[in-house]
Protein backbone atom coordinates (compact mmCIF):
# COMPACT_ATOMS: atom_id res chain seq x y z
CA UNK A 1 36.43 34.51 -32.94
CA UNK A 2 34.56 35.37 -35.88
CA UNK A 3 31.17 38.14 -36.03
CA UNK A 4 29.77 38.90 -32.34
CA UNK A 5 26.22 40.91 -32.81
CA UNK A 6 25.91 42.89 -29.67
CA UNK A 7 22.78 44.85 -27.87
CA UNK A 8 24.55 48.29 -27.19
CA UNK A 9 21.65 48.91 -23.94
CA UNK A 10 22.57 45.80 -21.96
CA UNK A 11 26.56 45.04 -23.93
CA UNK A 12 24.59 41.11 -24.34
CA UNK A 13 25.64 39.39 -27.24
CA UNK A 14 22.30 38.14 -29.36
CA UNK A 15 24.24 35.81 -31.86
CA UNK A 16 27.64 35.07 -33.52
CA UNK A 17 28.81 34.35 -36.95
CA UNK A 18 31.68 32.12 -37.94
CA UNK A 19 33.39 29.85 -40.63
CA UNK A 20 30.54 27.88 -39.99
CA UNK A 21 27.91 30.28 -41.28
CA UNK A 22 29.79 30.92 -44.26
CA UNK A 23 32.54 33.38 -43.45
CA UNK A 24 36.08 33.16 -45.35
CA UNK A 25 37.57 32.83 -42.17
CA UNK A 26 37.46 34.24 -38.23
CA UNK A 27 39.97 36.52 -37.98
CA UNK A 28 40.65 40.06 -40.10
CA UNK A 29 44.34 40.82 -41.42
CA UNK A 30 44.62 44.03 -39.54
CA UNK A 31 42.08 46.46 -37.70
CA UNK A 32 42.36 48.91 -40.76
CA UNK A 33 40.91 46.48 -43.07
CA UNK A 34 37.23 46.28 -41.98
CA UNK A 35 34.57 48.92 -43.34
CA UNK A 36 31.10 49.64 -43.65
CA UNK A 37 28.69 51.04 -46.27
CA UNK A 38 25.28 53.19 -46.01
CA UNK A 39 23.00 49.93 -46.84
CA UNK A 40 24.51 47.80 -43.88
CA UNK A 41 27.51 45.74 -45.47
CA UNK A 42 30.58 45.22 -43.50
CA UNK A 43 33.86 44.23 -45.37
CA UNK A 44 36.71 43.13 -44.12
CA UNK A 45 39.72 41.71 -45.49
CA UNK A 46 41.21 38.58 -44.02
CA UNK A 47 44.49 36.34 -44.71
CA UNK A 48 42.44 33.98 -46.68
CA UNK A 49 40.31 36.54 -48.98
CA UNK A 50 37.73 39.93 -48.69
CA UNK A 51 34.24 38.95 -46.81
CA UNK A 52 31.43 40.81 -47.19
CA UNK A 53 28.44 40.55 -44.40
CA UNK A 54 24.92 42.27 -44.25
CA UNK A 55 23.01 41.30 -41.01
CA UNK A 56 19.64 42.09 -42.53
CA UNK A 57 20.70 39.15 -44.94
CA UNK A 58 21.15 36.76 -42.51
CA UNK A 59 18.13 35.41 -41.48
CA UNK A 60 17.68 33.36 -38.50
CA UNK A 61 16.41 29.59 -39.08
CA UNK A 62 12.77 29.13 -37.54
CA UNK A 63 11.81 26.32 -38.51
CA UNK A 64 12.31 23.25 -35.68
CA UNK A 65 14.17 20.08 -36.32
CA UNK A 66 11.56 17.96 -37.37
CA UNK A 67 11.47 14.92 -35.23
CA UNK A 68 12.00 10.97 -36.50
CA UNK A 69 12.23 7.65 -34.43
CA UNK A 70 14.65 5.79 -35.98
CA UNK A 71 15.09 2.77 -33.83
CA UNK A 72 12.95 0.86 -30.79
CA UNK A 73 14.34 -2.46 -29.60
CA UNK A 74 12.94 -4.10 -26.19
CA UNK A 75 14.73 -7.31 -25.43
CA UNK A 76 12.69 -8.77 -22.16
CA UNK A 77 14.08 -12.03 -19.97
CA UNK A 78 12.05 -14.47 -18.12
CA UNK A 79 14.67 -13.63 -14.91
CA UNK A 80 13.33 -9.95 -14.94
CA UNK A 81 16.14 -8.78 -16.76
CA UNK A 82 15.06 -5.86 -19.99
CA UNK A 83 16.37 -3.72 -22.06
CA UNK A 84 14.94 -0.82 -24.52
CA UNK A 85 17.42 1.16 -26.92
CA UNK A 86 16.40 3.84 -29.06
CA UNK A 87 17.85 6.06 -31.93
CA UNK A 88 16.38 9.12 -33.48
CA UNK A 89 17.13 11.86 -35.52
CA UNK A 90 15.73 15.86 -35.96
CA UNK A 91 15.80 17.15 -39.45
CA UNK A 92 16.92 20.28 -40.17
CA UNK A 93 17.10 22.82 -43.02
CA UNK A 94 20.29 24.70 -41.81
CA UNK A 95 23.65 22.59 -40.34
CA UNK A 96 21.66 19.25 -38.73
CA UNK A 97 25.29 18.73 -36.86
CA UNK A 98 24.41 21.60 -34.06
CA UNK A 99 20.59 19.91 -33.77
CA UNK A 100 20.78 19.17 -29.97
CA UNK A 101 17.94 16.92 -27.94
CA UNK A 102 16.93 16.28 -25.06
CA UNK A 103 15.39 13.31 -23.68
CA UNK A 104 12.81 12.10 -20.20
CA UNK A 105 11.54 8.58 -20.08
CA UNK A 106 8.09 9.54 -17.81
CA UNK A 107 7.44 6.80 -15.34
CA UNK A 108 11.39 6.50 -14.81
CA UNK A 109 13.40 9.91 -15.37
CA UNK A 110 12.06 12.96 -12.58
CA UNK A 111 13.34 15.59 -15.23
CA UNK A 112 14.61 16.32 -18.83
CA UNK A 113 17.58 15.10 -19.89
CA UNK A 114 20.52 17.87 -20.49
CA UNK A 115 20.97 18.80 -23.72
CA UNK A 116 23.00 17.05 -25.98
CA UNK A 117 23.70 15.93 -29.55
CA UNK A 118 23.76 12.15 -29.06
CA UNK A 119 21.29 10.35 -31.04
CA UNK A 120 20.93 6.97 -28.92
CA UNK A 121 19.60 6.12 -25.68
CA UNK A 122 19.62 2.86 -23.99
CA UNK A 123 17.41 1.88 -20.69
CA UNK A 124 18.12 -1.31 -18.74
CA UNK A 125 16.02 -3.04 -15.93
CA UNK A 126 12.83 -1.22 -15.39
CA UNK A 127 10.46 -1.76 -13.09
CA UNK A 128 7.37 -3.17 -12.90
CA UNK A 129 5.05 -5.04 -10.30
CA UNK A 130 1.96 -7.13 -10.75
CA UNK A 131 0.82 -5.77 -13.33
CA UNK A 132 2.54 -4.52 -17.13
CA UNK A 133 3.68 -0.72 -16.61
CA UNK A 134 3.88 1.53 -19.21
CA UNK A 135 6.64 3.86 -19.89
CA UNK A 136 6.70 7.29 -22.00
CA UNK A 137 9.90 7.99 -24.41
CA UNK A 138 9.32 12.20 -25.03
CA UNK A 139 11.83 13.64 -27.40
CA UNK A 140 12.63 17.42 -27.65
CA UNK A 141 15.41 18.96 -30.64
CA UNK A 142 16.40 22.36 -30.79
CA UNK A 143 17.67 23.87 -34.29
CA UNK A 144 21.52 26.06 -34.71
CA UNK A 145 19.22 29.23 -33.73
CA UNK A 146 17.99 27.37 -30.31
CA UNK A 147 14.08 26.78 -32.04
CA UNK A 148 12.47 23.86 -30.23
CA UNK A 149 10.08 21.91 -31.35
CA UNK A 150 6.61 22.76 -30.68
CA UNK A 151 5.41 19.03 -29.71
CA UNK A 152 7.76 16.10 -28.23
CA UNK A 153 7.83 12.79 -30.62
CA UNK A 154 6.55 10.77 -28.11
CA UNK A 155 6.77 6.63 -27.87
CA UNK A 156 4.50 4.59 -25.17
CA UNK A 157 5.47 0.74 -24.90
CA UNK A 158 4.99 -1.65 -21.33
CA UNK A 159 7.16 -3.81 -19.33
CA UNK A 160 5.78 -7.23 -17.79
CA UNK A 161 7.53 -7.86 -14.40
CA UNK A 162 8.72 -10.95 -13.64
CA UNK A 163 7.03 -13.94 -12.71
CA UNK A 164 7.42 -13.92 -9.40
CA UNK A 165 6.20 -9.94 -8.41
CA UNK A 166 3.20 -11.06 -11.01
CA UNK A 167 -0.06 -10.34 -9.15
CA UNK A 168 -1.24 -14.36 -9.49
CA UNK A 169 1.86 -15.63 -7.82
CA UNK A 170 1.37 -12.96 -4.63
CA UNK A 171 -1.79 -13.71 -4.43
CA UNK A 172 -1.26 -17.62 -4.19
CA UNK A 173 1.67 -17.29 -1.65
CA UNK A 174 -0.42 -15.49 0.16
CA UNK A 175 -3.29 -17.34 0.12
CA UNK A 176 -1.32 -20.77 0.77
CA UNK A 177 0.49 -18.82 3.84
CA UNK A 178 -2.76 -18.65 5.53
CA UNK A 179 -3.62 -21.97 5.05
CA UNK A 180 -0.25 -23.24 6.57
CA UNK A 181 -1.00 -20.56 9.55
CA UNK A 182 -4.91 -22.28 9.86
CA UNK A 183 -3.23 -25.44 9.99
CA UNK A 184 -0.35 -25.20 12.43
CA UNK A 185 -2.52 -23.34 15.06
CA UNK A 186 -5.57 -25.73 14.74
CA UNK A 187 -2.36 -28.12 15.58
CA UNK A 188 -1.18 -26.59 18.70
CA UNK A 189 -5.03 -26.34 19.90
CA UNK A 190 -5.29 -29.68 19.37
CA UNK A 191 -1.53 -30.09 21.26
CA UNK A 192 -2.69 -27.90 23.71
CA UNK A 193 -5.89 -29.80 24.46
CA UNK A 194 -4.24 -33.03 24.85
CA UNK A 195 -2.18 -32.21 27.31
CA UNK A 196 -4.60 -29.96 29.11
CA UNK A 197 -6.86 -33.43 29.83
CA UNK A 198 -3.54 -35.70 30.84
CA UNK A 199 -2.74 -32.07 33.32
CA UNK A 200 -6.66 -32.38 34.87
CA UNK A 201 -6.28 -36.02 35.24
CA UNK A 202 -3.39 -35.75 37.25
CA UNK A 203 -4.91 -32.85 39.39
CA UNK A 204 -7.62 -34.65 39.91
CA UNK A 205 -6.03 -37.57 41.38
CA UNK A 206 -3.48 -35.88 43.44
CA UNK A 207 -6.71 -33.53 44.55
CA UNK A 208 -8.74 -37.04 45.77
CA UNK A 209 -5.32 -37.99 47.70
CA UNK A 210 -5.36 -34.99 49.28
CA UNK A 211 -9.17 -34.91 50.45
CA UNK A 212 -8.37 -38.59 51.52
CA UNK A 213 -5.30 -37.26 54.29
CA UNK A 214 -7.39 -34.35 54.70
CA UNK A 215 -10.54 -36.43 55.89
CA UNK A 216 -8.09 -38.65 57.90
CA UNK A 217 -6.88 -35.92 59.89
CA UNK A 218 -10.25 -34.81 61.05
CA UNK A 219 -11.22 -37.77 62.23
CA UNK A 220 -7.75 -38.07 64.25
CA UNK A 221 -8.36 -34.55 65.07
CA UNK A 222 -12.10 -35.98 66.06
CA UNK A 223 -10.33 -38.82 68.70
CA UNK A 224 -8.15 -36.68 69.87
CA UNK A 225 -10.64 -33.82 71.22
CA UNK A 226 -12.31 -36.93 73.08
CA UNK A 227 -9.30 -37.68 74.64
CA UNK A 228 -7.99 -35.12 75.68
CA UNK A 229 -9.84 -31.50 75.85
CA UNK A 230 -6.67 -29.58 76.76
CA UNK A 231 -5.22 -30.49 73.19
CA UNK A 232 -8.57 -29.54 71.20
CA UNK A 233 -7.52 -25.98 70.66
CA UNK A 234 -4.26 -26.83 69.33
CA UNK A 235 -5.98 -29.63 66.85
CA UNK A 236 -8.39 -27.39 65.60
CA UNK A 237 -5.54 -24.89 64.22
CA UNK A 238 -3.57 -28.09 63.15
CA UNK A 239 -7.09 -28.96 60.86
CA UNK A 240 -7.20 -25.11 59.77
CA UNK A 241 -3.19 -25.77 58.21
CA UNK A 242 -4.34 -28.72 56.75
CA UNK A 243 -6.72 -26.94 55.08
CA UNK A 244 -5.06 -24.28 53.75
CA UNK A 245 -2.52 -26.70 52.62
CA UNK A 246 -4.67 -28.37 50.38
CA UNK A 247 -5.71 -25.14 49.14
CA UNK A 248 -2.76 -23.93 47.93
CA UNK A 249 -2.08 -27.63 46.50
CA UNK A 250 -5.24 -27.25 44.46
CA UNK A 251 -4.17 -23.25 43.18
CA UNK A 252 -0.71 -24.62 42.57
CA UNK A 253 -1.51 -27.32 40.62
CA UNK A 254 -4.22 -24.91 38.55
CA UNK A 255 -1.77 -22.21 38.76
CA UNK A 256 0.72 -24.14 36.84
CA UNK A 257 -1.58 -25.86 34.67
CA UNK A 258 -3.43 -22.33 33.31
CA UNK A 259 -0.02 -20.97 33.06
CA UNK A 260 1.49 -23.92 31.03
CA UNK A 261 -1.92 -23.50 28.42
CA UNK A 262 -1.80 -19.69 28.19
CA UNK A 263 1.92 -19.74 27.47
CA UNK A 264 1.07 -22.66 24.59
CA UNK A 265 -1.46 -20.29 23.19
CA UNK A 266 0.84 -17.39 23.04
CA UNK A 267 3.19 -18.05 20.66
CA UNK A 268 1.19 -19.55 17.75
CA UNK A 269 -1.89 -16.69 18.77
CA UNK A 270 0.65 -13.96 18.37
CA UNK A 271 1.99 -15.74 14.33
CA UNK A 272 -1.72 -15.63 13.42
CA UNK A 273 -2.25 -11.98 14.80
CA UNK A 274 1.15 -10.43 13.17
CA UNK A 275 0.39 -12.35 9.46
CA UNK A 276 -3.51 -11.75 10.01
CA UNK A 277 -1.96 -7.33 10.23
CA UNK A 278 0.09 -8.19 7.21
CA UNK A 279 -2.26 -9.84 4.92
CA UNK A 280 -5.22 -6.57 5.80
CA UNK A 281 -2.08 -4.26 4.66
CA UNK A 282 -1.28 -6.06 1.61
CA UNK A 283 -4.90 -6.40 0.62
CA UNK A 284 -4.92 -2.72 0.57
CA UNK A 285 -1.53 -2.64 -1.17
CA UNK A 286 -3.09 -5.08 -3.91
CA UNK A 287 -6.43 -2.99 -3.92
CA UNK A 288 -4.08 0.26 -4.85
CA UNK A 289 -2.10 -1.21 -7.00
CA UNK A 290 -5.23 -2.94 -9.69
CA UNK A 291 -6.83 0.27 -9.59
CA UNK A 292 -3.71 2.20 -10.90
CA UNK A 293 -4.15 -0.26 -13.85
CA UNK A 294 -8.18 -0.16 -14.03
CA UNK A 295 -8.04 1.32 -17.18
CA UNK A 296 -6.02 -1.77 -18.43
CA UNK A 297 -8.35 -4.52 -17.51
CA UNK A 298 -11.82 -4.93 -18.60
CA UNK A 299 -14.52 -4.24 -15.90
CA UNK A 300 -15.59 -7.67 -15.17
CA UNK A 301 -11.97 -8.99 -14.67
CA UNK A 302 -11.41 -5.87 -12.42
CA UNK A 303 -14.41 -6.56 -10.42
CA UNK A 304 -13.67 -10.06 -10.03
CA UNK A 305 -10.23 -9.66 -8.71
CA UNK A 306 -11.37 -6.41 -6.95
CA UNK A 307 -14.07 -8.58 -4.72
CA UNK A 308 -11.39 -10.97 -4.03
CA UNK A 309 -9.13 -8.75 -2.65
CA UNK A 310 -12.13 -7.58 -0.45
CA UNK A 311 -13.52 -10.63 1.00
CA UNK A 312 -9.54 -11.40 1.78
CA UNK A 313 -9.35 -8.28 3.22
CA UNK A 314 -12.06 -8.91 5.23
CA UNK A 315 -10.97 -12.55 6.08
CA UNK A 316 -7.88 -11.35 7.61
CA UNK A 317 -9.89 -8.33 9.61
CA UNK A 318 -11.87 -11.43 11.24
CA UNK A 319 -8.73 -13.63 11.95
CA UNK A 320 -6.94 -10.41 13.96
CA UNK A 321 -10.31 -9.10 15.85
CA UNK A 322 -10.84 -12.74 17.50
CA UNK A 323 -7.09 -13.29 17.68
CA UNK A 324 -6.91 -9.94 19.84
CA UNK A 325 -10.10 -11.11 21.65
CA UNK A 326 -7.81 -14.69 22.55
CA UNK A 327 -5.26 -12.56 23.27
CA UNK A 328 -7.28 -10.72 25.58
CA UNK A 329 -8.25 -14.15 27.41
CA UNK A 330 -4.48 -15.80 27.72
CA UNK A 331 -3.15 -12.68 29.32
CA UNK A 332 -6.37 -12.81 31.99
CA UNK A 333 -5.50 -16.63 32.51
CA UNK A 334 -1.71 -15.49 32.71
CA UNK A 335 -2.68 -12.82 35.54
CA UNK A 336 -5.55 -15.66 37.10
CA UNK A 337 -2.99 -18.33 37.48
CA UNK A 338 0.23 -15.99 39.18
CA UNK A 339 1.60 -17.85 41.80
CA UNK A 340 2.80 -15.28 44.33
CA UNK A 341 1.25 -12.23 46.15
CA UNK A 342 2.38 -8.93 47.62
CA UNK A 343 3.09 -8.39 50.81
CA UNK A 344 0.39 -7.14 53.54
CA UNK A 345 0.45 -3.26 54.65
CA UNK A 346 -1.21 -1.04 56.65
CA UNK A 347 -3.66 0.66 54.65
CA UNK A 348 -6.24 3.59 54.55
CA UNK A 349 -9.11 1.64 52.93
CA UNK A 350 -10.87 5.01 52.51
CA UNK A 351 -7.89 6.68 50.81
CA UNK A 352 -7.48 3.45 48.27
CA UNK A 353 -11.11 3.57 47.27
CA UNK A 354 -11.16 6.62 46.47
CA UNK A 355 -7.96 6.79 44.43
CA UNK A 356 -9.43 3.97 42.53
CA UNK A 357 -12.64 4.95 41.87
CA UNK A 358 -10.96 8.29 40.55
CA UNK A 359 -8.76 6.44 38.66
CA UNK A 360 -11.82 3.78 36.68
CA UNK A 361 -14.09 7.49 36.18
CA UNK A 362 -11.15 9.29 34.72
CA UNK A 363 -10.29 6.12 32.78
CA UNK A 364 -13.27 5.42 30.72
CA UNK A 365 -13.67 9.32 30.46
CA UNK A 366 -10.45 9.54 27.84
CA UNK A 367 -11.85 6.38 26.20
CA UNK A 368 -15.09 7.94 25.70
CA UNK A 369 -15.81 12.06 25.63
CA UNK A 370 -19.44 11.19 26.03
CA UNK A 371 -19.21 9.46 29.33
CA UNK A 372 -20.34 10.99 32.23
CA UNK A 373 -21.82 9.54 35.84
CA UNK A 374 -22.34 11.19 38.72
CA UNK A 375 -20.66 9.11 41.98
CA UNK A 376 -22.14 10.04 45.21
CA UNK A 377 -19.62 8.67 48.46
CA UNK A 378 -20.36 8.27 51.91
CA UNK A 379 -16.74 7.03 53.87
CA UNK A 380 -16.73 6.10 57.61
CA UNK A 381 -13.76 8.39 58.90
CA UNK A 382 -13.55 5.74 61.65
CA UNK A 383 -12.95 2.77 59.30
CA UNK A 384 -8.74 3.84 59.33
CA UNK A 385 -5.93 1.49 58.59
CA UNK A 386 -6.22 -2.29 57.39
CA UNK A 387 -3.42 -5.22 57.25
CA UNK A 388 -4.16 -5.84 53.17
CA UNK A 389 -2.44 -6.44 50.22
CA UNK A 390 -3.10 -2.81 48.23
CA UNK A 391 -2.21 -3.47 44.77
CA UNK A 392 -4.21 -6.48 44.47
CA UNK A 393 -7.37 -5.09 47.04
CA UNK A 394 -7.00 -2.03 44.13
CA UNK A 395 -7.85 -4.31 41.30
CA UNK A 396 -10.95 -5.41 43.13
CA UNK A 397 -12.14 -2.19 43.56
CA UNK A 398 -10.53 -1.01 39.65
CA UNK A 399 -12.97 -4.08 38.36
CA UNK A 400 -16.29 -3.56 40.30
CA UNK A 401 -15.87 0.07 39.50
CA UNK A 402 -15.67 -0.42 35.78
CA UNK A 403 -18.19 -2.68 35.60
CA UNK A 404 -20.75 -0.64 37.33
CA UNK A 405 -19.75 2.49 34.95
CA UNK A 406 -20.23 -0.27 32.10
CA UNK A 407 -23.74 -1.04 33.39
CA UNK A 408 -24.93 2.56 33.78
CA UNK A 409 -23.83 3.63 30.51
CA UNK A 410 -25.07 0.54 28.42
CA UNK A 411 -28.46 1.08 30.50
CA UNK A 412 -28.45 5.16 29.38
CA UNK A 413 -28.31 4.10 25.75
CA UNK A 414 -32.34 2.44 25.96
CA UNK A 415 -33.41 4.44 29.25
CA UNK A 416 -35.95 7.40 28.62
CA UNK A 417 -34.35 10.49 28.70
CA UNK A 418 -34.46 11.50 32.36
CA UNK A 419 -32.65 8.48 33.28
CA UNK A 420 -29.22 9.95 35.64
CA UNK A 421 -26.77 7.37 36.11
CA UNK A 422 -25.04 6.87 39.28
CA UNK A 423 -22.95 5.22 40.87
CA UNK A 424 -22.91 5.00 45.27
CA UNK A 425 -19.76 4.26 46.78
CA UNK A 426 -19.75 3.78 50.92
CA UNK A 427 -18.01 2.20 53.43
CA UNK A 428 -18.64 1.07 57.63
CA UNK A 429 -16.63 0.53 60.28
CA UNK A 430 -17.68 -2.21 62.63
CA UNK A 431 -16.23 -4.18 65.63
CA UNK A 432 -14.60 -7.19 63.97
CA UNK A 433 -14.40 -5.78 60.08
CA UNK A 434 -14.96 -3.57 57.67
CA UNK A 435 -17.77 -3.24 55.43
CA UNK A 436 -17.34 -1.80 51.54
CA UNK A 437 -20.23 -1.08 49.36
CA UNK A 438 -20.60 -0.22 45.72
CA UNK A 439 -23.62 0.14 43.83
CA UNK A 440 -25.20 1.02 40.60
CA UNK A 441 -28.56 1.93 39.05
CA UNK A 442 -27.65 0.16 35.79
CA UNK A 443 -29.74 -2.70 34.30
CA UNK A 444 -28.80 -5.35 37.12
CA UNK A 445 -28.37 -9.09 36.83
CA UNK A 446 -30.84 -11.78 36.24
CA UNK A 447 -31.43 -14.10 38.75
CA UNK A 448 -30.75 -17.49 36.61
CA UNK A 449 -27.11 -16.22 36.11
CA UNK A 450 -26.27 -13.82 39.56
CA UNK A 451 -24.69 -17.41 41.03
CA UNK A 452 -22.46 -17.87 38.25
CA UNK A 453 -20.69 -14.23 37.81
CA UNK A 454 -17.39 -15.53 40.20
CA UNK A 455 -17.38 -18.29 38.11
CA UNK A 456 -13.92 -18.25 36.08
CA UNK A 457 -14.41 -16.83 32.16
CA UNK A 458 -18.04 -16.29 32.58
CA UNK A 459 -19.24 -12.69 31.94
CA UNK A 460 -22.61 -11.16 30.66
CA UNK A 461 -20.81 -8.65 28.29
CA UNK A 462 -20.67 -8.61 24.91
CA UNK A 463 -18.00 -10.45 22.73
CA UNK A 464 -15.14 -8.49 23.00
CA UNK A 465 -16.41 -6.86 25.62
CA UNK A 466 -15.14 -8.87 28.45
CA UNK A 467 -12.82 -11.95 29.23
CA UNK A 468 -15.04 -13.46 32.35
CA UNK A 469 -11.72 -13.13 34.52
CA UNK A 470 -12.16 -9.86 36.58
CA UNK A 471 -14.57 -10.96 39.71
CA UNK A 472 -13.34 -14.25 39.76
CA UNK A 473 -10.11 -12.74 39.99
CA UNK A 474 -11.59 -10.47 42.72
CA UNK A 475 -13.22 -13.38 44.30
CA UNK A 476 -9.91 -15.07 45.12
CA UNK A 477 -8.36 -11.86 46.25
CA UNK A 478 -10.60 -10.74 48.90
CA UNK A 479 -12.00 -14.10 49.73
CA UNK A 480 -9.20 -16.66 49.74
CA UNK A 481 -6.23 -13.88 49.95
CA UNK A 482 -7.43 -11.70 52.75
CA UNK A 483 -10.33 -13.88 54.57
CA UNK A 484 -13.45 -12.01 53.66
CA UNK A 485 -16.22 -12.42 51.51
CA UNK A 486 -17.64 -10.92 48.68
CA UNK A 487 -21.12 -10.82 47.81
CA UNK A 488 -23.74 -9.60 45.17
CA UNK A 489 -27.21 -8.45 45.46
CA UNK A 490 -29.11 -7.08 41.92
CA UNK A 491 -32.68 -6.41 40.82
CA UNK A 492 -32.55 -6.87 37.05
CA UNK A 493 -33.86 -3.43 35.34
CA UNK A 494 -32.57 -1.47 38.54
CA UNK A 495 -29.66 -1.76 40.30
CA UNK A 496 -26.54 -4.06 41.39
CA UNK A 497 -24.81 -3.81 44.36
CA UNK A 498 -21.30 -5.70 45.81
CA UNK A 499 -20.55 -5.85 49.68
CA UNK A 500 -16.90 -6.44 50.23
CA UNK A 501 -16.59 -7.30 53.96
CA UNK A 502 -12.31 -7.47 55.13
CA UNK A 503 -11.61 -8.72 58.60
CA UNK A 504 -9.60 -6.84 60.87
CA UNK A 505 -6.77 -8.17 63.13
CA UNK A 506 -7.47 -10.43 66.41
């Protein structure tokens, strides 16, 4: 009801007048009682008296509300708990009761508020970690002829988050969590080391009984080939059993014992890796976090806690590279010390060498684009079939492989620029075994060390680099698994070169 002003192209209504605006009332007494005149004036007559309306009279109202914060109350509780209540108002010249608002509070609210003609607003339980965050109130009012305001009112205040997301008490917690991880693994080492003398002692002594019944049965072995030459054959296999026996006495007992250490280590080695992971991520996190508030702090304060974060940061980097590199060691001794092997097969030795040397080129070729070698092979087709255990004779040939490619391309990093590497790869048949060659043109071994490489967790690489488990590993394979031997002969500066030599059936 009441005066509808209407745009005659599009039919849109622009505006509306009512009792409101200052007419006698909304409704005429019949259609015959409203006129017009030349200068613009409508009159019409209604129940309640004769109204007379000229649209060029009624001006519209430009001038925005004019904006006022009443109110600002922030009630903050040491449990975290706050809340902020505001009131405002928006002056206006013409009817303040259709002044509508609307509200955003940045840092909290993604959008404007909808409009609305409520002049409070309450916020409860905002957020803030670390560090004070500050919060924006922006106000907006709209006049009764829809005319914002050209600027928001505006109100900045900050919120302290509790005590416990405050940046000192992280930082503590986190600091007194690595201490208590320090501690309890220096602990288990010390555990760990304990009982890895009382295991040695006990090996020991059961290894000096068994030398004792071992020496014993030679020298009854000894008499009995005197006494009787028909029976020698048969003693000398019944010395070979004893033999072996004490062999796999000594593995067992070694076996077990690595086993028992590695699995000690594995547990407490795998607490310090995961929290060493999490403390590098929330160093970051921290490091984010203080420079969102840079402008906050004064610059010595933020360098101060800024180098902190950084030499933790770097603290923790050191505690996970060395706890991989442990890592890397207690799964070798857990693979050293297994108890059981597979079962023997006839085998194209040929065939297997070849699929593994494939296998170690192709490898280190997807961990490094650069890499590049050229292999040169020379196979005896007459070599054929073998009794042997493949997937363990593999590794042998998986590890000497990679460590010749390792040689040639550490050497081709100092070597003048002709330098080819190359790697030579043969094998020979002969009448009682089979002979297995692999050689490389890398920087070879020196001579003071060549006697040592079988030895268990010795290796000339790097830190990192190696665990000093792969050719004793190979060692026991083809020497004490399948009865060959396994040799090395190097020229430091020029080459190295293994001989694997597996003996074939009787």
């Amino acid at each position: 009801y009441g005066l509808a002003e209407i745009d005659p192209k599009n039919s849109r209504v622009v505006r509306t007048v009512t009792k409101e605006d200052g007419l006698v009332d909304n409704e005429v007494w019949f259609f015959g009682s409203v006129a017009g005149d030349e200068h613009g004036t409508i009159y019409f007559g209604t129940a309640k008296g004769l109204t007379l309306y000229n649209p060029d009279e009624d001006k519209l109202n430009r001038i925005p509300p004019i904006l006022r914060l009443e109110v600002a109350r922030l009630h903050e509780e040491a449990n975290g708990n706050n809340e902020i209540a505001f009131e405002y108002a928006g002056l206006s010249f013409a009817d303040e009761r259709r002044v509508r608002y609307t509200t955003r509070l940045i840092g909290f609210d993604q959008s404007w508020s909808a409009e609305k003609s409520d002049v409070k607003i309450r916020y409860t339980n905002l957020g803030a970690f670390m560090f004070p965050r500050t919060y924006t109130l922006e106000i907006r009012a709209e006049n009764n002829n829809h005319i914002w305001a050209t600027e928001p009112l505006t109100f900045a205040f900050s919120i302290k988050p509790p005590w416990w997301f405050q940046w000192w008490w992280i930082t503590s917690n986190l600091v007194a969590l690595i201490v208590a991880v320090a501690f309890f693994h220096g602990y288990r080492l010390r555990r760990l080391e304990q009982k890895s003398r009382e295991l040695e002692m006990i090996v020991e002594e059961r290894t000096h009984e068994i030398r004792l019944i071992a020496e014993q049965n030679k020298q009854q072995a000894v008499e009995l080939e005197r006494k009787n030459q028909e029976l020698g054959e048969k003693n000398q296999e019944i010395i070979r059993t004893q033999e072996q026996l004490v062999m796999q006495e000594k593995l067992a007992s070694l076996g077990a014992l690595t086993a028992g250490i590695a699995h000690e280590i594995k547990n407490p080695l795998n607490f310090v890796n995961n929290f060493a992971e999490l403390s590098m991520d929330l160093s970051k996190d921290l490091t984010e976090s203080l420079k969102k508030v840079q402008d906050r702090l004064d610059e010595a304060t933020f360098t101060e806690i800024e180098d902190l974060l950084q030499d933790l940061e770097h603290n923790a980097a050191k505690i996970n590279e060395h706890g991989k590199r442990a890592d890397s060691i207690v799964r070798g001794m857990l693979l050293h010390s297994r108890g059981k092997s597979g079962e023997r097969m006839p085998t194209e030795i040929n065939a297997l060498l070849e699929e593994y040397v494939n296998l170690a080129y192709h490898g280190l070729r997807a961990q490094d684009s650069d890499f590049n070698v050229t292999i040169k092979r020379d196979y005896d087709q007459a070599v054929g079939k073998l009794d042997v255990v493949p997937q363990d004779l593999s590794r042998v040939f998986l590890n000497i492989i990679n460590n010749a490619c390792y040689a040639v391309n550490e050497k081709k990093k100092t070597a003048p620029k002709g330098f080819a590497p190359t790697i030579f790869v043969s094998t020979k048949d002969y009448p009682d075994h089979v002979e297995v060659r692999m050689k490389d043109n890398g920087m070879g071994i020196p001579k003071k060390i060549i006697d040592k490489i079988f030895e268990p967790f010795f290796t000339t690489k790097p830190t990192g680099k190696g665990t000093g488990l792969g050719l004793s590993l190979s060692y026991d394979i083809v020497v004490k698994q399948h009865g060959g031997t396994l040799a090395v002969e190097s020229e430091e500066g020029n080459h190295t070169e293994f001989i694997i030599t597996l003996p074939k059936p009787k």
